[in-house]
PDB file of N, CA and C in Angstrom:
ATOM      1  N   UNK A   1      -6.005  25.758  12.016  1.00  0.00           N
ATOM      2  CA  UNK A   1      -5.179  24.629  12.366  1.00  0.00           C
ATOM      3  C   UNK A   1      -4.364  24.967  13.594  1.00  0.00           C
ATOM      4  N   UNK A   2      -4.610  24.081  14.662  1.00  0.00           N
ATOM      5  CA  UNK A   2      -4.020  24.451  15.497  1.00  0.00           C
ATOM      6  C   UNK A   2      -2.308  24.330  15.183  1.00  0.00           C
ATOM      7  N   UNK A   3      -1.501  24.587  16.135  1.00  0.00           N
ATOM      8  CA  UNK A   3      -0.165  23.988  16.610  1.00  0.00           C
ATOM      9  C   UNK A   3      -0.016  24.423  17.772  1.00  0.00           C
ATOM     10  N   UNK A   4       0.398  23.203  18.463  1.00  0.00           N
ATOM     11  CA  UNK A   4       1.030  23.028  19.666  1.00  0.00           C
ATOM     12  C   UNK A   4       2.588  21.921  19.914  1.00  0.00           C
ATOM     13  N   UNK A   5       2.912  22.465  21.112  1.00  0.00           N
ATOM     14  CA  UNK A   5       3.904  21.710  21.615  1.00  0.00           C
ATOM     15  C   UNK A   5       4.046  20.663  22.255  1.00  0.00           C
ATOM     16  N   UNK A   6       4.643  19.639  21.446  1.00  0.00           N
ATOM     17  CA  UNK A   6       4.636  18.381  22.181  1.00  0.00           C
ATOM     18  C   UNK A   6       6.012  18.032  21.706  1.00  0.00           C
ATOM     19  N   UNK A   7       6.956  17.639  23.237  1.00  0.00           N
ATOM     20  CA  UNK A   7       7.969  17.494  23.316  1.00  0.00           C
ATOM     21  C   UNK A   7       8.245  15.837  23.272  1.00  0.00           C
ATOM     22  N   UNK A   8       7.196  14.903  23.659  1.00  0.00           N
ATOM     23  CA  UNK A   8       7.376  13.871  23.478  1.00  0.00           C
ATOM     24  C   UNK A   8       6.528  12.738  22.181  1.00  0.00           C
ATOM     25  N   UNK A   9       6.642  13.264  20.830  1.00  0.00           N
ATOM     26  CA  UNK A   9       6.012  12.959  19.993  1.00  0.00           C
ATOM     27  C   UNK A   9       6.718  11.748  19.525  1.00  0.00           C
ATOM     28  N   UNK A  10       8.005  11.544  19.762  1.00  0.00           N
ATOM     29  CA  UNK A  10       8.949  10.458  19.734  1.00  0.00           C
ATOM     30  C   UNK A  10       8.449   9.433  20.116  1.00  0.00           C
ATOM     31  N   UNK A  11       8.238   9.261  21.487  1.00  0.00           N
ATOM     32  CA  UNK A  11       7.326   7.990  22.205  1.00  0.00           C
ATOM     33  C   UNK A  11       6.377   7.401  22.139  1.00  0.00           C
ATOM     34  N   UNK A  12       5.607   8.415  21.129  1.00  0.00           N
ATOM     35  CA  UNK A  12       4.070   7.952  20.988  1.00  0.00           C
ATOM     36  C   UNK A  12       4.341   6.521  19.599  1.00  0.00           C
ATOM     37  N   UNK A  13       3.448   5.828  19.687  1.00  0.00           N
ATOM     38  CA  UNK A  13       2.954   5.080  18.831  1.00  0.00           C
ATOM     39  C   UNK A  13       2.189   5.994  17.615  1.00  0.00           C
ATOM     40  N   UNK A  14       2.458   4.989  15.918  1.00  0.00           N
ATOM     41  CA  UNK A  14       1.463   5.771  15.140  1.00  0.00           C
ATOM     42  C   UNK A  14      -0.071   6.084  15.488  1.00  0.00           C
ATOM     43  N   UNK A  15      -0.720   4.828  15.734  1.00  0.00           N
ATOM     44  CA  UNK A  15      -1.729   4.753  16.190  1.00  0.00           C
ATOM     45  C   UNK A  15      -2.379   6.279  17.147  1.00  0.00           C
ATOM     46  N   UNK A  16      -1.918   6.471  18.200  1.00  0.00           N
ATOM     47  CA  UNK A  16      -2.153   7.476  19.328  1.00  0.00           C
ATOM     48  C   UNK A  16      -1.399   8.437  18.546  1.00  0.00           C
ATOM     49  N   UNK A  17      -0.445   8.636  17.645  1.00  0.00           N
ATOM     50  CA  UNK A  17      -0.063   9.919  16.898  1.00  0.00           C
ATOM     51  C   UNK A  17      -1.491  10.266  16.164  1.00  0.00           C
ATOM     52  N   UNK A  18      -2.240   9.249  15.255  1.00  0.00           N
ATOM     53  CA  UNK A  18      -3.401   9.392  14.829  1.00  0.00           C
ATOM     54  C   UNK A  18      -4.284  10.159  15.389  1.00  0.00           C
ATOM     55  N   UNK A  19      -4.958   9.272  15.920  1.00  0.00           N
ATOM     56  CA  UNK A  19      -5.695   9.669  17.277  1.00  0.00           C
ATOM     57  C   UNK A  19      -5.443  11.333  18.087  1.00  0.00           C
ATOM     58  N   UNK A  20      -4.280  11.427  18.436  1.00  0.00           N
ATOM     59  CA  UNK A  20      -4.050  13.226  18.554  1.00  0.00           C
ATOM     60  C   UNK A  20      -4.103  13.864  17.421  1.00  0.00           C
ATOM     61  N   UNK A  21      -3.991  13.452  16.191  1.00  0.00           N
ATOM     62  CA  UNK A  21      -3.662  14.466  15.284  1.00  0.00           C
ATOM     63  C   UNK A  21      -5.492  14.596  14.900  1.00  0.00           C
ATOM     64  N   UNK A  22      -6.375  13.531  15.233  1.00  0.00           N
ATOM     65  CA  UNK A  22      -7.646  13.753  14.793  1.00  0.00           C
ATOM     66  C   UNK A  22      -8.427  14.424  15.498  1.00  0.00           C
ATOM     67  N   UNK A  23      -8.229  14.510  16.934  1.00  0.00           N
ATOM     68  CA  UNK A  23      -8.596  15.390  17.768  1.00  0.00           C
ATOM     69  C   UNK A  23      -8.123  17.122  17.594  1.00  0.00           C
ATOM     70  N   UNK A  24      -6.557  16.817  17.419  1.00  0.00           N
ATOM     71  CA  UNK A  24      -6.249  18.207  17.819  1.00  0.00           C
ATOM     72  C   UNK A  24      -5.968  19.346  16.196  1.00  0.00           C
ATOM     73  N   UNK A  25      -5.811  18.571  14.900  1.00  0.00           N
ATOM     74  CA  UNK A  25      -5.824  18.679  14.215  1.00  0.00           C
ATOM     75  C   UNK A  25      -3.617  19.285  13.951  1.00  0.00           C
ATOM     76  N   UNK A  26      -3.034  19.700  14.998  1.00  0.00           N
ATOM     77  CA  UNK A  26      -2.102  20.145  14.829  1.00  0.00           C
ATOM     78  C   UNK A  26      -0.781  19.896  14.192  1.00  0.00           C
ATOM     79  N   UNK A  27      -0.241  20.787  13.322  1.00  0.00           N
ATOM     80  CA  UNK A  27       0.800  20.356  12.609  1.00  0.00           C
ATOM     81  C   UNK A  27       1.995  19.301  12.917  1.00  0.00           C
ATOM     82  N   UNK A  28       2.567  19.822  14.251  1.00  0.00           N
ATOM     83  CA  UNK A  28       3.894  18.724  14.612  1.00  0.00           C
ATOM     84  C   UNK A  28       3.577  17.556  14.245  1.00  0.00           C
ATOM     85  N   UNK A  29       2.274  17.523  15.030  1.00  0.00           N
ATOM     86  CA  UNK A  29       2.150  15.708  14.669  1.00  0.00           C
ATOM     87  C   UNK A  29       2.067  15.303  13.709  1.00  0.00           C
ATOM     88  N   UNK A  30       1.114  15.813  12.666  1.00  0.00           N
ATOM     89  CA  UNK A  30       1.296  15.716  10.972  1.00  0.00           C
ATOM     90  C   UNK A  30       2.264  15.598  10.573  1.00  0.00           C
ATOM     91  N   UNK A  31       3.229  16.340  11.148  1.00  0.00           N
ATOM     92  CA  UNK A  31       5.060  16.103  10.483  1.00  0.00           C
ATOM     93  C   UNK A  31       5.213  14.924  10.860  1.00  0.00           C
ATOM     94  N   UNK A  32       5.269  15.004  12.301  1.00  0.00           N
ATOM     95  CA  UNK A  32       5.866  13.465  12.698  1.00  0.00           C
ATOM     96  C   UNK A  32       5.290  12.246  11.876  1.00  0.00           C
ATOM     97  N   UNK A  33       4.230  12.343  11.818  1.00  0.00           N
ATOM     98  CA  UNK A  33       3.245  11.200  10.805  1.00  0.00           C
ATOM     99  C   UNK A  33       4.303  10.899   9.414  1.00  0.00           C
ATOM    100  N   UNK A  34       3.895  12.283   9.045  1.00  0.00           N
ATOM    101  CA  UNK A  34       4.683  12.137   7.927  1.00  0.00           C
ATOM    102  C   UNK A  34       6.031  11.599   7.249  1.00  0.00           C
ATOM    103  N   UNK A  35       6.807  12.169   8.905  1.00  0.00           N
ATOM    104  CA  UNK A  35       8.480  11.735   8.305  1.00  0.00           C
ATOM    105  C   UNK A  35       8.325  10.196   8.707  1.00  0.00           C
ATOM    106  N   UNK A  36       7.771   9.339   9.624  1.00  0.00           N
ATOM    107  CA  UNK A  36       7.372   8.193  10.090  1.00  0.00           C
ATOM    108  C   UNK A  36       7.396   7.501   8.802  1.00  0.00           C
ATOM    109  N   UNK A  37       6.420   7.563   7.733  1.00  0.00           N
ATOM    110  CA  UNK A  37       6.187   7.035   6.611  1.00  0.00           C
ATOM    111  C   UNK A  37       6.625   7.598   5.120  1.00  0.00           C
ATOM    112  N   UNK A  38       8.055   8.213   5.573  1.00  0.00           N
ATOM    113  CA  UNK A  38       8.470   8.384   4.048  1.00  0.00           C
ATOM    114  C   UNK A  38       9.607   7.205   3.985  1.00  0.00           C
ATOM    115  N   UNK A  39       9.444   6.960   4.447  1.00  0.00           N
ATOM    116  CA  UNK A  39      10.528   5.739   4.243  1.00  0.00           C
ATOM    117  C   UNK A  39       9.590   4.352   2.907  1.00  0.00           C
ATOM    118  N   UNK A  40       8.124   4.309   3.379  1.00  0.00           N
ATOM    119  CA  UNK A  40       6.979   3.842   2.096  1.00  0.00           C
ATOM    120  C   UNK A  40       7.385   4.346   0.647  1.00  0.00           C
ATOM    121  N   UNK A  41       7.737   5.592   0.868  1.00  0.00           N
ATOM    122  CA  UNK A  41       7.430   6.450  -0.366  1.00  0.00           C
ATOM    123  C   UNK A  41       8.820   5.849  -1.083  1.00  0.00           C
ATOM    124  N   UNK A  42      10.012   5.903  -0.498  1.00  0.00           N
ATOM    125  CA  UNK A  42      11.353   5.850  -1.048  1.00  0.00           C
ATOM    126  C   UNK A  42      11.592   4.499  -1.588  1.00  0.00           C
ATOM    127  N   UNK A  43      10.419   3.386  -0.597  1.00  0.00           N
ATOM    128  CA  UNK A  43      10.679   2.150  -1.021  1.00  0.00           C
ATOM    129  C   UNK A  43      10.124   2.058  -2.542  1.00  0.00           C
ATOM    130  N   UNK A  44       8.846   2.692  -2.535  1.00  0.00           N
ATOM    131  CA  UNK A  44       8.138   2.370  -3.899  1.00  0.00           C
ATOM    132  C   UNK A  44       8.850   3.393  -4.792  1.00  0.00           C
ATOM    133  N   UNK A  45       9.329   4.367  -4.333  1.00  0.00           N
ATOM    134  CA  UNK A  45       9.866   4.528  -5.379  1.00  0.00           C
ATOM    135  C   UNK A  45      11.323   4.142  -6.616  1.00  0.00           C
ATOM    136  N   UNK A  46      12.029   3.662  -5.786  1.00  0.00           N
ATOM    137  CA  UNK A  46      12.845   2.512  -5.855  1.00  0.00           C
ATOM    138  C   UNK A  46      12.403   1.145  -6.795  1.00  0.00           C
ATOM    139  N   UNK A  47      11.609   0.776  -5.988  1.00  0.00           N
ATOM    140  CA  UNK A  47      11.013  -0.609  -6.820  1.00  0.00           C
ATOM    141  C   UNK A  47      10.296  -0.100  -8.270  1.00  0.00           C
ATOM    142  N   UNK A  48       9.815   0.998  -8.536  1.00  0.00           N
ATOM    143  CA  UNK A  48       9.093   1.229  -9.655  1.00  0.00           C
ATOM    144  C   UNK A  48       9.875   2.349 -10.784  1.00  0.00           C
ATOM    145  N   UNK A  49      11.028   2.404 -10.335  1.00  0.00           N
ATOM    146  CA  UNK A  49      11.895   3.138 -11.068  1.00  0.00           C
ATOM    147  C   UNK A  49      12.054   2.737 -12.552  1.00  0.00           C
ATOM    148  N   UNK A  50      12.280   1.739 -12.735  1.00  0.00           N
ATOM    149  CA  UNK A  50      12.581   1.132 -14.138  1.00  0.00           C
ATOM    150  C   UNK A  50      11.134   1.394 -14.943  1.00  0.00           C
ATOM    151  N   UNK A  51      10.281   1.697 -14.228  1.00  0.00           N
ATOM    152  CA  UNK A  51       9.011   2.068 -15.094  1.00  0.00           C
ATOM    153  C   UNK A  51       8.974   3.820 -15.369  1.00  0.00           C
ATOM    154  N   UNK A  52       9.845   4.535 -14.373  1.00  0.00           N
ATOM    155  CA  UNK A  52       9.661   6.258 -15.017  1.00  0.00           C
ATOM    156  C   UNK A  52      11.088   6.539 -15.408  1.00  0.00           C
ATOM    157  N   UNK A  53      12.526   6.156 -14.728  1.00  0.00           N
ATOM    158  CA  UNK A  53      13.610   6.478 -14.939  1.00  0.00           C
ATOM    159  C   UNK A  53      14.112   7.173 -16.067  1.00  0.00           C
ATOM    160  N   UNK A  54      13.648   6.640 -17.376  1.00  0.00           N
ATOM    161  CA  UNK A  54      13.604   7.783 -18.594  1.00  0.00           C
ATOM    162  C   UNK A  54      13.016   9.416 -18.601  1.00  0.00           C
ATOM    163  N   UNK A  55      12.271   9.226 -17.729  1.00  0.00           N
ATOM    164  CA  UNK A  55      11.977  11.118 -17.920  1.00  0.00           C
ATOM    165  C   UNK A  55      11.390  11.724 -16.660  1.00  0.00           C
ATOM    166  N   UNK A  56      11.485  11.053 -15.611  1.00  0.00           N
ATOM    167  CA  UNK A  56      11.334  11.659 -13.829  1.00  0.00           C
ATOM    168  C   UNK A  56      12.589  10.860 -13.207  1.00  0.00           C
ATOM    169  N   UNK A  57      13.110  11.620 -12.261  1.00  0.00           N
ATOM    170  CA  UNK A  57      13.934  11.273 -11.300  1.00  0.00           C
ATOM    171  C   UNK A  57      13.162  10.842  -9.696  1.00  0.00           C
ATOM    172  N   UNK A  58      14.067  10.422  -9.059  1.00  0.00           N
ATOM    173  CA  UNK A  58      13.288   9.448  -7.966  1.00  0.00           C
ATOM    174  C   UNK A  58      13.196  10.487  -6.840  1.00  0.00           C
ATOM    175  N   UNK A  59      13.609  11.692  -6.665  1.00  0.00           N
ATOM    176  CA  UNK A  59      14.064  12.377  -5.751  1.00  0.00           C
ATOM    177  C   UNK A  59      12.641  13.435  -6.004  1.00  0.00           C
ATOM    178  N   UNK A  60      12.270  13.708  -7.240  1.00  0.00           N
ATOM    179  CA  UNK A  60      10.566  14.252  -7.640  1.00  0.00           C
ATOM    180  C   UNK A  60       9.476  13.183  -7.030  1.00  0.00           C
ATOM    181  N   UNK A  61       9.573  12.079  -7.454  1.00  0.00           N
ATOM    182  CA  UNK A  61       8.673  11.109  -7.043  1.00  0.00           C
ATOM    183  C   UNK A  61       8.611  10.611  -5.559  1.00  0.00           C
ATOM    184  N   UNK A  62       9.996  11.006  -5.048  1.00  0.00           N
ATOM    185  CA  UNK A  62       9.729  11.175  -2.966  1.00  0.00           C
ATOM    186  C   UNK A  62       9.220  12.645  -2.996  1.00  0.00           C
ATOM    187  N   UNK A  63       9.551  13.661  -3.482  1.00  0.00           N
ATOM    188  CA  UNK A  63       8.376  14.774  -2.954  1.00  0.00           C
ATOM    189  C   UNK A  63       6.681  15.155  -2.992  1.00  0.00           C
ATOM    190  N   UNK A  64       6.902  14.396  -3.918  1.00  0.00           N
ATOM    191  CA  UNK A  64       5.124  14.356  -4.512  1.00  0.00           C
ATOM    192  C   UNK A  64       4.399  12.925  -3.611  1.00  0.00           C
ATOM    193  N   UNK A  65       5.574  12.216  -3.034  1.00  0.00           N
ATOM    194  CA  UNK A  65       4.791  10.819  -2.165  1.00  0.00           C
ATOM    195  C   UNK A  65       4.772  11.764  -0.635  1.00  0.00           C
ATOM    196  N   UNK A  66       5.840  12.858  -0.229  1.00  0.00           N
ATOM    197  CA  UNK A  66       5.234  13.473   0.975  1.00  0.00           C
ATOM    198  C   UNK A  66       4.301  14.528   1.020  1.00  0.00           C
ATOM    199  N   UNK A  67       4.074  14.802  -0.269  1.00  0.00           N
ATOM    200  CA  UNK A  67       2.619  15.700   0.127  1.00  0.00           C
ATOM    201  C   UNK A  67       1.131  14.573  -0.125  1.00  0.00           C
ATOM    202  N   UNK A  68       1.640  13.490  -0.859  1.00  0.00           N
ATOM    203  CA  UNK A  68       0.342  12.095  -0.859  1.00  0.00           C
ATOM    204  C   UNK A  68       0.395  11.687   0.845  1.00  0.00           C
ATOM    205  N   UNK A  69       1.363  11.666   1.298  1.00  0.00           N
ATOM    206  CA  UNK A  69       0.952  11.170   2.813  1.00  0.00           C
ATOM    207  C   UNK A  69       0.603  12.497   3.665  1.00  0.00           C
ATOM    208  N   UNK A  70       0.595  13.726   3.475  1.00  0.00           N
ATOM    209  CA  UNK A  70       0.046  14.693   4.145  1.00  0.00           C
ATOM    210  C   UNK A  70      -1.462  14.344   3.912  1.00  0.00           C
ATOM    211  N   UNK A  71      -1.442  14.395   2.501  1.00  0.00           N
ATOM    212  CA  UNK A  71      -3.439  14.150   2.226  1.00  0.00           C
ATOM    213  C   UNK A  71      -3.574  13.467   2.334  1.00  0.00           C
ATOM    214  N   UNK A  72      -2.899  11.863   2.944  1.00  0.00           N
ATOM    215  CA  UNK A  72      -3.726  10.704   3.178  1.00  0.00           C
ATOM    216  C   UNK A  72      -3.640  10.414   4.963  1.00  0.00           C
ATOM    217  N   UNK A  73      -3.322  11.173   5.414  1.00  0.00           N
ATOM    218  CA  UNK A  73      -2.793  11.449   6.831  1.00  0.00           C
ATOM    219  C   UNK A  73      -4.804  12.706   7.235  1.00  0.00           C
ATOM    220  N   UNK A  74      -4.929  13.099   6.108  1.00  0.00           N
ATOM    221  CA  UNK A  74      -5.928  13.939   6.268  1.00  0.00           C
ATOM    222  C   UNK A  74      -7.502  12.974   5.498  1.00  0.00           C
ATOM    223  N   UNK A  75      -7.221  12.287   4.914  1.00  0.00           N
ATOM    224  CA  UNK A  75      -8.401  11.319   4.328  1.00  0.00           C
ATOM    225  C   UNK A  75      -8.366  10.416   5.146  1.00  0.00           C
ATOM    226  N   UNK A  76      -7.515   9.544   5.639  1.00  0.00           N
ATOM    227  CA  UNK A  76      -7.674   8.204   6.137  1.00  0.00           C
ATOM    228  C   UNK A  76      -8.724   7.933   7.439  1.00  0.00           C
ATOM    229  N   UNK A  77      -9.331   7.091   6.976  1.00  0.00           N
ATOM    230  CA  UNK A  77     -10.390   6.395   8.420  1.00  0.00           C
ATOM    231  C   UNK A  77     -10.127   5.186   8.469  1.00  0.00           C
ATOM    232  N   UNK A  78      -9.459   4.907  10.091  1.00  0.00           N
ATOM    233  CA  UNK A  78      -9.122   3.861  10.494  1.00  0.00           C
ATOM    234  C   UNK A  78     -10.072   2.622  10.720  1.00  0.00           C
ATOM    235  N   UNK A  79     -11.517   3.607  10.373  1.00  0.00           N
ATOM    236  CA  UNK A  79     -12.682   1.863  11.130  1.00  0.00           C
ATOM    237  C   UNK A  79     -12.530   1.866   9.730  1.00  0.00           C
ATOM    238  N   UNK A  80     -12.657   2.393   8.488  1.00  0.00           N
ATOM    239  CA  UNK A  80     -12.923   2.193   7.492  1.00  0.00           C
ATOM    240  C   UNK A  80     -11.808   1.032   6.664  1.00  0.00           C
ATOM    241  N   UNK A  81     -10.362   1.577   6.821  1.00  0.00           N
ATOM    242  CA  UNK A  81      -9.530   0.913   5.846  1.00  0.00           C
ATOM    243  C   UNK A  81      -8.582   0.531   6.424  1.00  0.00           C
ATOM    244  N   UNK A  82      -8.014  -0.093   5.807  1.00  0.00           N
ATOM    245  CA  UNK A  82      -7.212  -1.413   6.377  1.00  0.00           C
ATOM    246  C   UNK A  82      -5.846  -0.500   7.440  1.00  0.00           C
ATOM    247  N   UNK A  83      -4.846  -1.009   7.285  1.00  0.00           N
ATOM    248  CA  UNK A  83      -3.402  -0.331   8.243  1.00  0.00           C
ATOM    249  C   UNK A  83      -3.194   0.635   7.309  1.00  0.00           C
ATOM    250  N   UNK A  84      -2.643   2.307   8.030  1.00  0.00           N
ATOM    251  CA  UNK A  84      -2.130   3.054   6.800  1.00  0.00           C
ATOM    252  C   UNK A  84      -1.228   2.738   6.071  1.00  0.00           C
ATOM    253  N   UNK A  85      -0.583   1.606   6.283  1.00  0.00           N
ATOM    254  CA  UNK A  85       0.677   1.100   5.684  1.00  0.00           C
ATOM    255  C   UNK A  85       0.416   0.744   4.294  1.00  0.00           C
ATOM    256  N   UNK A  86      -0.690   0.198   4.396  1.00  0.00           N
ATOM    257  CA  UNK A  86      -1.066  -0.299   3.243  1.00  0.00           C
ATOM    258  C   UNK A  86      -1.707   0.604   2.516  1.00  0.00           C
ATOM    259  N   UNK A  87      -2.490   1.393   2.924  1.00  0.00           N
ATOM    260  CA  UNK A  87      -3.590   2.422   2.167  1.00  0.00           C
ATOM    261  C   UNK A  87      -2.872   3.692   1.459  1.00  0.00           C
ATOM    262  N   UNK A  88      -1.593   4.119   2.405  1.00  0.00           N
ATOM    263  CA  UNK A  88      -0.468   4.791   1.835  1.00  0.00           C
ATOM    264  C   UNK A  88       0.458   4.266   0.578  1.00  0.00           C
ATOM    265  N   UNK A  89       0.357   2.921   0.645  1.00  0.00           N
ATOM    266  CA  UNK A  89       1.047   2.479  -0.568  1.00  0.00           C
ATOM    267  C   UNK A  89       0.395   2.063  -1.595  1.00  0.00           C
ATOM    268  N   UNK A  90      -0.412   2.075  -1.587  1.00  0.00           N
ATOM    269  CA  UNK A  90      -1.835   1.684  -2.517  1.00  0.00           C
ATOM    270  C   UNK A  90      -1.668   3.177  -3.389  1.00  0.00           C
ATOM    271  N   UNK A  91      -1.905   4.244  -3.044  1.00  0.00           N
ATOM    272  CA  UNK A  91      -1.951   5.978  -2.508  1.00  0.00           C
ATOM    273  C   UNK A  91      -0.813   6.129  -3.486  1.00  0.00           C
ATOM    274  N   UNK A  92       0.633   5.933  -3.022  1.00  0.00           N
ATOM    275  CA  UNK A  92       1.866   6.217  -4.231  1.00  0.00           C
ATOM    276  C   UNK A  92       1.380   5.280  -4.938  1.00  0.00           C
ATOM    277  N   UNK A  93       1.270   3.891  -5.193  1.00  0.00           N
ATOM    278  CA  UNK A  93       1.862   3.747  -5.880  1.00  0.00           C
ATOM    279  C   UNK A  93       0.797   4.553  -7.284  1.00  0.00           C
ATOM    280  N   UNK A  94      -0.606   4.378  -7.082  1.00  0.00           N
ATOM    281  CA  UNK A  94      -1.758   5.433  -7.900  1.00  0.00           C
ATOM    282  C   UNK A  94      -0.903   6.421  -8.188  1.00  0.00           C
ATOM    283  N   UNK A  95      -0.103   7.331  -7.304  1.00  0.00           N
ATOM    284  CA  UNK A  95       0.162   8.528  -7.289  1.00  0.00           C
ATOM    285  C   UNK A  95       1.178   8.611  -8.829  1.00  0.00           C
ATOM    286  N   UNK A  96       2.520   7.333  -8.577  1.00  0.00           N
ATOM    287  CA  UNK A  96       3.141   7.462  -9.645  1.00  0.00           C
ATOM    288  C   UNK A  96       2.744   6.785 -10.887  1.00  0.00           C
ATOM    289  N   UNK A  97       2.072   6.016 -10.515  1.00  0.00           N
ATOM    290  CA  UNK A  97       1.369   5.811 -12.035  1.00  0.00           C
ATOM    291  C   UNK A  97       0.708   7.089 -12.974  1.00  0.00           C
ATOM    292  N   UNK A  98      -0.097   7.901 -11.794  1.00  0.00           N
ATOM    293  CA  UNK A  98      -0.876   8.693 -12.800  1.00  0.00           C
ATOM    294  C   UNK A  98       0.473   9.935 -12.559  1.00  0.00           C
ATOM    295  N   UNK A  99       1.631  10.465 -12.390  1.00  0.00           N
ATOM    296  CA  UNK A  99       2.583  11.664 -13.002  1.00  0.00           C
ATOM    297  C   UNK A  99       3.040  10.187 -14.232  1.00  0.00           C
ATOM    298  N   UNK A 100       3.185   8.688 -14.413  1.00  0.00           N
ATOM    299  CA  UNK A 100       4.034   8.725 -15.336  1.00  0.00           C
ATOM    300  C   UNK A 100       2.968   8.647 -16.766  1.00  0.00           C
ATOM    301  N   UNK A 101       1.418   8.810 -16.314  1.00  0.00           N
ATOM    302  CA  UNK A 101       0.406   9.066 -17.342  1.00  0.00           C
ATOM    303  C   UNK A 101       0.716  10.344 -17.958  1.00  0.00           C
ATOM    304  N   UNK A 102       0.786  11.281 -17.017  1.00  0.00           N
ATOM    305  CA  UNK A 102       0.838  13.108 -16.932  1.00  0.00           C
ATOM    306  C   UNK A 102       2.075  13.045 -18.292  1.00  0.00           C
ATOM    307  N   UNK A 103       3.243  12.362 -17.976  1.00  0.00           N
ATOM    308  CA  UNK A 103       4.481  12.621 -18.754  1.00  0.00           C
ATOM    309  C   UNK A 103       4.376  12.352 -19.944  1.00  0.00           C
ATOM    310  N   UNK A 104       3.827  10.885 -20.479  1.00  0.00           N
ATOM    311  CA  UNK A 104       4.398  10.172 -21.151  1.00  0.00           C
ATOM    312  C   UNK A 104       3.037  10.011 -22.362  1.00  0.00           C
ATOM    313  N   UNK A 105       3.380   9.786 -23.535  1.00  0.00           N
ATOM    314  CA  UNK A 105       2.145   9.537 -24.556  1.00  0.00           C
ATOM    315  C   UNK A 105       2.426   7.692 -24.736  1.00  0.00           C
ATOM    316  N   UNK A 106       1.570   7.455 -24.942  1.00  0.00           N
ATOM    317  CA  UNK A 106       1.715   5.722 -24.602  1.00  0.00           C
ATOM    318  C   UNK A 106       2.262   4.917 -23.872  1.00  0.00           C
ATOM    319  N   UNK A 107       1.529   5.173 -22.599  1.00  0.00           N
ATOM    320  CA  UNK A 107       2.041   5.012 -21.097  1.00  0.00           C
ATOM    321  C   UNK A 107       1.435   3.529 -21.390  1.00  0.00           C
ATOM    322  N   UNK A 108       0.367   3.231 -21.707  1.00  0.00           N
ATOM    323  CA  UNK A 108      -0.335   1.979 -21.452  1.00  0.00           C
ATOM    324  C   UNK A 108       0.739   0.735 -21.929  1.00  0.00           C
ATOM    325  N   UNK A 109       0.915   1.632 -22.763  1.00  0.00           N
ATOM    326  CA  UNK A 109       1.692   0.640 -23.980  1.00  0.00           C
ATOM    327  C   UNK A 109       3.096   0.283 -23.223  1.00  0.00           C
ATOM    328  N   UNK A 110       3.686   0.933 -22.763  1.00  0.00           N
ATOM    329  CA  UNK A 110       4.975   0.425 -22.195  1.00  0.00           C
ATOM    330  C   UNK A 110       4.371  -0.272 -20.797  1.00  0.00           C
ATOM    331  N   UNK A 111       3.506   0.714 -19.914  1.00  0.00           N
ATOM    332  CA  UNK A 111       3.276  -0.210 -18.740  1.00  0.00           C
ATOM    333  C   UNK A 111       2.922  -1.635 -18.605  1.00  0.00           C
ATOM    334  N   UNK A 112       2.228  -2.002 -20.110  1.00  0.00           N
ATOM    335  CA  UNK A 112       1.928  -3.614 -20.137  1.00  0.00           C
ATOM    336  C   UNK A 112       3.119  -4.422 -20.775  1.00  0.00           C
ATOM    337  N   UNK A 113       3.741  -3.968 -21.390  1.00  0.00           N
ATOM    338  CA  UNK A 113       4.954  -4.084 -21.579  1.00  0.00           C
ATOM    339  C   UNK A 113       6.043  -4.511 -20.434  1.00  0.00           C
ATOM    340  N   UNK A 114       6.182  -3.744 -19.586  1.00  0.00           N
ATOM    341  CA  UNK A 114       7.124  -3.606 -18.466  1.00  0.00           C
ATOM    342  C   UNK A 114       6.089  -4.437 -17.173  1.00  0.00           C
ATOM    343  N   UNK A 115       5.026  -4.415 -17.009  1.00  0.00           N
ATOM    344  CA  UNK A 115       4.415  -4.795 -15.968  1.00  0.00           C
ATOM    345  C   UNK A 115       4.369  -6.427 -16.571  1.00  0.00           C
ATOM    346  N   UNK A 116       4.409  -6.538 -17.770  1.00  0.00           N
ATOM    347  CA  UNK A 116       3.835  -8.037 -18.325  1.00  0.00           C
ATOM    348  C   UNK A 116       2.616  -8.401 -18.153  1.00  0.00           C
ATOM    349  N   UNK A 117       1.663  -7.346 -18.406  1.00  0.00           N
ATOM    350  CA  UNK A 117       0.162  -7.633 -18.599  1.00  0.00           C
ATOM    351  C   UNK A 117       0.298  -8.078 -19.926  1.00  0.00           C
TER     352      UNK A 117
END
């Protein structure tokens, strides 16, 4: 993996952050990617709180959404799927569903419950 220096990673657009990070493979930009879209992670995790709040805290569920956008920063194909905006949140929200599977014994049962399936 490379790393290099790029002093103006600020200016770039996500898009062309993409685009360098697929070429060059290098970390900064991966960060930058990353901190770009944790602000996704904090939203969903927020909105879906009332579904884990009994036995995970929200501050676990933003760390485990920035290593989901490292690996979806490393899966994603742009001809393939829609804006990462969306494919990243698609991504948590899977992500916290299956830790509040991991936790909980009759997850189904409250999630249809709480979801109103």
């Amino acid at each position: 993996m490379n790393t290099l220096n790029y002093p103006s990673l600020e200016g770039k657009t996500n898009e062309e952050l993409f685009t360098l990070y697929k070429e060059t493979h290098a970390q900064e930009v991966k960060q930058e990617l990353t901190m770009r879209y944790v602000y996704i992670v904090r939203s969903i995790a927020y909105q879906m709180r009332e579904m884990y709040h009994d036995f995970m805290q929200t501050d676990d569920i933003v760390n485990e959404g920035v290593i989901e956008i490292m690996r979806a920063i490393e899966r994603y194909d742009e001809s393939r799927d829609n804006k990462f905006e969306t494919y990243i949140s698609r991504r948590i929200r899977g992500m916290v569903i299956d830790m509040m599977r991991k936790k909980t014994t009759g997850f189904r049962e409250t999630f249809t419950e709480t979801a109103g399936v």
